[in-house]
Protein backbone atom coordinates (compact mmCIF):
# COMPACT_ATOMS: atom_id res chain seq x y z
CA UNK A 1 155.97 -64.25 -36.81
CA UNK A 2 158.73 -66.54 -38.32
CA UNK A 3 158.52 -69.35 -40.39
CA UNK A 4 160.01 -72.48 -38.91
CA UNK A 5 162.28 -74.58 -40.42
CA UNK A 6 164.44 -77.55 -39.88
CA UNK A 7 168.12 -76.65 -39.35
CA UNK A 8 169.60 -80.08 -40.93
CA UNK A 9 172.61 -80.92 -38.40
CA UNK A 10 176.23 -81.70 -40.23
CA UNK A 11 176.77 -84.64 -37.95
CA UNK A 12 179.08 -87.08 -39.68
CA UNK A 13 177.65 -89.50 -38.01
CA UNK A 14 174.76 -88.79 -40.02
CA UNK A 15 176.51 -88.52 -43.19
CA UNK A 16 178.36 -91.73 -42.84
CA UNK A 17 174.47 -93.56 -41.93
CA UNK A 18 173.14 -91.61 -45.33
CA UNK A 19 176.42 -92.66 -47.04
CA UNK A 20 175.81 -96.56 -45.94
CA UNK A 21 172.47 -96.87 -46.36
CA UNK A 22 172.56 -95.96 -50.35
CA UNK A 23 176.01 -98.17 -50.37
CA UNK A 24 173.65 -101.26 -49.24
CA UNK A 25 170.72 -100.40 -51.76
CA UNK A 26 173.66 -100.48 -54.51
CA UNK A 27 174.60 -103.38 -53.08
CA UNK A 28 171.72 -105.14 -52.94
CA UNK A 29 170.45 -103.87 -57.04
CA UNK A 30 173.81 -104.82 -58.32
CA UNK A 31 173.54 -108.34 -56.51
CA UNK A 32 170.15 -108.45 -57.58
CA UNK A 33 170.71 -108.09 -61.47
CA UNK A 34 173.82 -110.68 -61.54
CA UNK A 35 171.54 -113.13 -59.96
CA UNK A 36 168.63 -113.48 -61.93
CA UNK A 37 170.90 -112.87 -65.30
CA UNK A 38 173.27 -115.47 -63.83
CA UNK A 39 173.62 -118.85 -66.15
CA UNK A 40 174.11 -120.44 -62.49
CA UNK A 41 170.62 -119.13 -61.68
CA UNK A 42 168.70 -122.84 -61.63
CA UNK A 43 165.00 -121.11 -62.35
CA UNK A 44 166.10 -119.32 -65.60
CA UNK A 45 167.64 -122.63 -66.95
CA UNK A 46 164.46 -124.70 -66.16
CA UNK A 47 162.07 -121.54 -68.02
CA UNK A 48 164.86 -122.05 -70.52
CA UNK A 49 164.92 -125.66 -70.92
CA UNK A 50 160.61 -125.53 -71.19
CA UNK A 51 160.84 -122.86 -73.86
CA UNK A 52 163.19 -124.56 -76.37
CA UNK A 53 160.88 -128.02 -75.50
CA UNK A 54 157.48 -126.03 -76.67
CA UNK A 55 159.75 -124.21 -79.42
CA UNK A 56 160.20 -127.92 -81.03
CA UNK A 57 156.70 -129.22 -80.01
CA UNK A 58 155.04 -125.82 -82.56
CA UNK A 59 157.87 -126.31 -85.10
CA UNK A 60 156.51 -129.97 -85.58
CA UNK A 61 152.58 -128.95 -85.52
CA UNK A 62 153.85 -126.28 -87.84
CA UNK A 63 155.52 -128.77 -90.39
CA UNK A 64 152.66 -131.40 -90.01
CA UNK A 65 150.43 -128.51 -91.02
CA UNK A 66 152.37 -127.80 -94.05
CA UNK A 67 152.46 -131.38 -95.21
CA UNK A 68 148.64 -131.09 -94.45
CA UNK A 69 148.51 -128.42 -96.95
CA UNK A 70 150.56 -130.07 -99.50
CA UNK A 71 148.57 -132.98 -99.59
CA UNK A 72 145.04 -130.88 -100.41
């Protein structure tokens, strides 16, 4: 009795489908990355602009705090 196995055909037409199938998952990672690390990318500018807004909004609780202090 003999083992079967699958004999993989050397089709190019098969390597050339193999070959563009990882060129369009490179394609679509590398387009992927420069999008969401773009500075034209209009939902990392608005996480930006709410970040430095509650940055200042601590900063002054944190100096109205120290005043707080000095004045105990």
């Amino acid at each position: 009795m003999a083992i079967p196995f699958y004999d993989f055909p050397s089709s190019p037409i098969l390597i050339i489908g193999a070959l563009g199938i990882a060129v369009a998952i490179a394609v679509f990672f590398v387009s992927y990355q420069k999008y969401f690390n773009s500075p034209l990318n209009k939902e990392l500018a608005v996480k930006k602009k709410a970040l430095i807004k509650e940055q200042k909004e601590l900063n002054e609780r944190l100096e109205k705090i120290k005043q707080d202090l000095k004045n105990l």
